[in-house]
Protein backbone atom coordinates (compact mmCIF):
# COMPACT_ATOMS: atom_id res chain seq x y z
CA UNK A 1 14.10 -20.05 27.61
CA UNK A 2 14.34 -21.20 31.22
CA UNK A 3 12.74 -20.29 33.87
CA UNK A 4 15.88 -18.09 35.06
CA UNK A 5 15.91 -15.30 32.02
CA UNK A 6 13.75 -12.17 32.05
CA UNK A 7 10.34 -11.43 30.85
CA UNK A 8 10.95 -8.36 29.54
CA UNK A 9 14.13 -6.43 28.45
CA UNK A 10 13.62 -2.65 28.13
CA UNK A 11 16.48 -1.22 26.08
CA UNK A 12 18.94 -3.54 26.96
CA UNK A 13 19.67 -1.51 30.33
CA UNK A 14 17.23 -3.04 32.55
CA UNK A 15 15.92 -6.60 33.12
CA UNK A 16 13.11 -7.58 35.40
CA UNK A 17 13.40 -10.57 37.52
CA UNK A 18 10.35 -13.07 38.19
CA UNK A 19 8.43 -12.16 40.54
CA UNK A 20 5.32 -14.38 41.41
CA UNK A 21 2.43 -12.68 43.27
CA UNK A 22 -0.71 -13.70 44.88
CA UNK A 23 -3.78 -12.75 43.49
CA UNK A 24 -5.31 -11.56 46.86
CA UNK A 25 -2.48 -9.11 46.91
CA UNK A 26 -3.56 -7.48 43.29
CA UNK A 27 -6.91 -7.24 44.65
CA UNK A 28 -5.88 -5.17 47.83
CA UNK A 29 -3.79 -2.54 46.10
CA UNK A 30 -7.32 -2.38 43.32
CA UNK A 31 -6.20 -4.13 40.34
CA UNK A 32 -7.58 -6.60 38.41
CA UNK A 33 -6.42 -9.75 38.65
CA UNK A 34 -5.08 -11.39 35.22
CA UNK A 35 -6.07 -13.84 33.41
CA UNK A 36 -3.22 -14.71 31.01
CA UNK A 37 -4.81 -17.03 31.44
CA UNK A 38 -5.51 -14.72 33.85
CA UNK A 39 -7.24 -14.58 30.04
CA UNK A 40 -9.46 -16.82 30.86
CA UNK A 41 -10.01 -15.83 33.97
CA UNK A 42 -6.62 -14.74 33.14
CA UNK A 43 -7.39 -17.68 31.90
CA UNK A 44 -10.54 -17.13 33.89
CA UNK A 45 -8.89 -16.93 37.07
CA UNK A 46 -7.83 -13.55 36.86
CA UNK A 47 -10.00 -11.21 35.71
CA UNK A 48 -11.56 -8.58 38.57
CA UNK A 49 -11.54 -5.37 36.72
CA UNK A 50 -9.85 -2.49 38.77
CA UNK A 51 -13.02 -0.42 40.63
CA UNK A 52 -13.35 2.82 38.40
CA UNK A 53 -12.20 5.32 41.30
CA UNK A 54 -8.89 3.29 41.88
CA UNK A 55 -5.79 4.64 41.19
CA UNK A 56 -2.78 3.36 38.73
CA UNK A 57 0.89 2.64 39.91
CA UNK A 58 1.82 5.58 37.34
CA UNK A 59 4.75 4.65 35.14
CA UNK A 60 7.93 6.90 36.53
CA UNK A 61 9.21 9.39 33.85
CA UNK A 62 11.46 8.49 31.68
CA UNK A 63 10.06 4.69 32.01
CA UNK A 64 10.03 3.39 28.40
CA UNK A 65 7.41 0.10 27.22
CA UNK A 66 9.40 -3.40 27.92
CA UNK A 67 9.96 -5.77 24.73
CA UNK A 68 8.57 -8.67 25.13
CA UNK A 69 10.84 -11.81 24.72
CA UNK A 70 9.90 -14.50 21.98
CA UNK A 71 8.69 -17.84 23.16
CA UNK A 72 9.62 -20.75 21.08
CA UNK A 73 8.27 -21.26 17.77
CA UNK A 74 4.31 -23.18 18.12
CA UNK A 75 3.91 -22.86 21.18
CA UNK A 76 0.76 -24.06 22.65
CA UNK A 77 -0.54 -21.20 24.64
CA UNK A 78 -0.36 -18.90 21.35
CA UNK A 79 -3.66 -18.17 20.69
CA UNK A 80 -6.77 -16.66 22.24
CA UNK A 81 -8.12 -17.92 25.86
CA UNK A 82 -12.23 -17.21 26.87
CA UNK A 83 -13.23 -17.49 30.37
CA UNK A 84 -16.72 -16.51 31.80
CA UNK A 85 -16.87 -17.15 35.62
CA UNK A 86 -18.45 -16.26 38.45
CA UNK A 87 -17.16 -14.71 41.90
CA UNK A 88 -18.51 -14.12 45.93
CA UNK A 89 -18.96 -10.82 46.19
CA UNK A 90 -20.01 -10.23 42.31
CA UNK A 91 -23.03 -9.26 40.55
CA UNK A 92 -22.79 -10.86 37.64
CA UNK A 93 -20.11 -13.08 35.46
CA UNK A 94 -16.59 -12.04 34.86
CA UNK A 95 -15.82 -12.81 31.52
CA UNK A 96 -11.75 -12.59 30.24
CA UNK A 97 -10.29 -12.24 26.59
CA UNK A 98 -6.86 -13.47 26.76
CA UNK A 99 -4.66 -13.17 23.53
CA UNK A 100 -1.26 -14.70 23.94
CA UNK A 101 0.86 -13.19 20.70
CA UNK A 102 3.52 -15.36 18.75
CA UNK A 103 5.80 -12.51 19.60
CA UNK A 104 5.27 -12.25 23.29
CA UNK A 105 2.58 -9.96 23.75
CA UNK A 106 -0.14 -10.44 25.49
CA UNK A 107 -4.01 -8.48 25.51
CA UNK A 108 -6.37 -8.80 28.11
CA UNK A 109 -10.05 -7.76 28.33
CA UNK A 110 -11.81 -8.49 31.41
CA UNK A 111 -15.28 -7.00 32.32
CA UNK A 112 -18.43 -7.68 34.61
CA UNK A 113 -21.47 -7.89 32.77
CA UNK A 114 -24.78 -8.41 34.62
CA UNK A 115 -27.52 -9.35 32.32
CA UNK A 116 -26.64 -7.28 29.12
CA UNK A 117 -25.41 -4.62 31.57
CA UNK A 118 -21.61 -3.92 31.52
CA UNK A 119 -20.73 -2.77 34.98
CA UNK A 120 -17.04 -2.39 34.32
CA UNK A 121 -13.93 -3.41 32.02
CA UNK A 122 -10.05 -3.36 31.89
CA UNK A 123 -8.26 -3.44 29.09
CA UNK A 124 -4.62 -4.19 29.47
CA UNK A 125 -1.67 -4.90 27.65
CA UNK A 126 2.05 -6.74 28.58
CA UNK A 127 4.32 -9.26 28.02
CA UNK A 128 3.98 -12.87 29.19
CA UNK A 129 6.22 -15.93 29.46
CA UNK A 130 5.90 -19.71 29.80
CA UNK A 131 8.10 -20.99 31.93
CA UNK A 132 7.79 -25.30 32.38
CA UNK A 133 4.66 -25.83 33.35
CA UNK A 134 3.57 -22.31 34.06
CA UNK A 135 2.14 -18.57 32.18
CA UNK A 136 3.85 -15.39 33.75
CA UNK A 137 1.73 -12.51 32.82
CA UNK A 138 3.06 -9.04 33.44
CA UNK A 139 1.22 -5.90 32.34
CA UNK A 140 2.72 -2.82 31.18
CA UNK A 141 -0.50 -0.71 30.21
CA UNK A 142 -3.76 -0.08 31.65
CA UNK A 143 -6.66 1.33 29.90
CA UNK A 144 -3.51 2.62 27.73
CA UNK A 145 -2.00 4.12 29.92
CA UNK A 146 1.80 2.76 30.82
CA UNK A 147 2.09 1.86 34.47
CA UNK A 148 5.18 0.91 36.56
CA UNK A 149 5.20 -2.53 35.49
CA UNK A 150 8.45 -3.07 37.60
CA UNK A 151 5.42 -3.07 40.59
CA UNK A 152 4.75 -6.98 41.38
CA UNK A 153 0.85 -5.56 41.66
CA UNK A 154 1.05 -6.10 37.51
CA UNK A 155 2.31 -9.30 37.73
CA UNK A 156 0.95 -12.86 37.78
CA UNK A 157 2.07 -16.63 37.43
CA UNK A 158 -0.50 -19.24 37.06
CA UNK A 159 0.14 -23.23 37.16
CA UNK A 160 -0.32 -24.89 33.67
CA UNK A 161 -2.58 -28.05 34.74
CA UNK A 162 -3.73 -28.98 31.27
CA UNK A 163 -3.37 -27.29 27.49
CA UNK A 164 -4.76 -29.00 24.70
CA UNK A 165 -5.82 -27.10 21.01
CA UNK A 166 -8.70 -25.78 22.70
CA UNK A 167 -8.84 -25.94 26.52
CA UNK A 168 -6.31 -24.29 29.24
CA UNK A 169 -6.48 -25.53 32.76
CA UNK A 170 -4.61 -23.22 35.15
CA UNK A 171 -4.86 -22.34 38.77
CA UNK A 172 -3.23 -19.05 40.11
CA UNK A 173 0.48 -20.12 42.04
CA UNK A 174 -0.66 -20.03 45.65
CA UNK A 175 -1.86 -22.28 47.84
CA UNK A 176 -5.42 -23.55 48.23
CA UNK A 177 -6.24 -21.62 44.43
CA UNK A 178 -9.22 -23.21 42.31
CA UNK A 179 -8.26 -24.58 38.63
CA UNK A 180 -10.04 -22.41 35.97
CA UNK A 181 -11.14 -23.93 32.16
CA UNK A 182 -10.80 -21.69 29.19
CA UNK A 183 -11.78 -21.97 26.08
CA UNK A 184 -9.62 -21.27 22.66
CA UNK A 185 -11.70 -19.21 20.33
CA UNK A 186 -10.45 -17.73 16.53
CA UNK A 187 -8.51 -15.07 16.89
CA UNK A 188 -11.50 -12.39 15.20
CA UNK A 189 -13.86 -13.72 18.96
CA UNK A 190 -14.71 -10.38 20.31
CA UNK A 191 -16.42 -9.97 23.81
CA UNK A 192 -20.21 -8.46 23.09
């Protein structure tokens, strides 16, 4: 797949193009950043849960859920990505879940926990994509619910620095961004 095709193909009619977006910009408009490795922040680097009274980007009517597009057999980002992290401005460690599907998928669990506290969590669900040398993450649901996924707000590209069987090192695409380390954990790890 190169770099060029589309993440996501919803009924054949419409194709999204790649859009990369800056994680300061999810933050503004109140979402979480990913951590598709965003999973681990995604991969650790993305994961500040949406503030509880923040709205979604509704999904328009008559919107249906995008298929995901198959990445190529064994690829090494299939798997599940843990991140635990800490941020300015938060109480507490921001820990991601990031499960990267055979198929495409993706699921993403982010909270901050403070002590044995959970202050807040996102759940979301999407598609995500590898082009060379990088993870596109792009959500379509939100705490289950769909959301206009078209909106660049739900989507993110992170730099691959490093991927081995069972560390990811990844920095968000913009300039001046911090690498982030996740761990690969069995696919039954659960966040307590």
């Amino acid at each position: 797949m190169s770099a060029h095709e589309p993440l996501f193909k919803a009924g054949g009619i419409f194709e999204l193009i790649e859009i990369t977006l800056v994680g300061a910009a999810m933050f503004d408009r109140g979402v979480g950043r990913w951590l598709v490795f965003g999973c681990l922040g995604l991969l650790a680097a993305c994961g500040i849960p949406r503030p509880p009274d923040s709205a979604l980007i509704p999904a328009p009517d008559g919107l249906i859920e995008p298929v995901c597009v198959t990445p190529p057999a064994q690829h090494p980002l299939i798997g599940s990505w843990y991140v635990v992290r800490k941020q300015a401005g938060v109480a507490g460690e921001i820990q991601t879940l990031l499960t990267l599907s055979a198929d495409g998928k993706l699921r993403q669990q982010t909270r901050v926990k403070q002590g044995r506290n959970i202050r807040s969590e996102l759940r979301e669900t999407g598609c995500w994509d590898a082009p060379t040398g990088k993870l596109v993450a792009r959500v379509s649901r939100s705490n289950g619910e769909l959301v206009d996924y078209r909106d660049p707000v739900y989507t993110n590209t992170y730099i691959i620095e490093r991927n081995d069987s069972t560390r990811l090192t990844y920095r968000e695409d913009r300039p001046n961004s911090r690498p982030e380390v996740a761990q690969k954990v069995p696919a039954s790890f659960r966040l307590l």
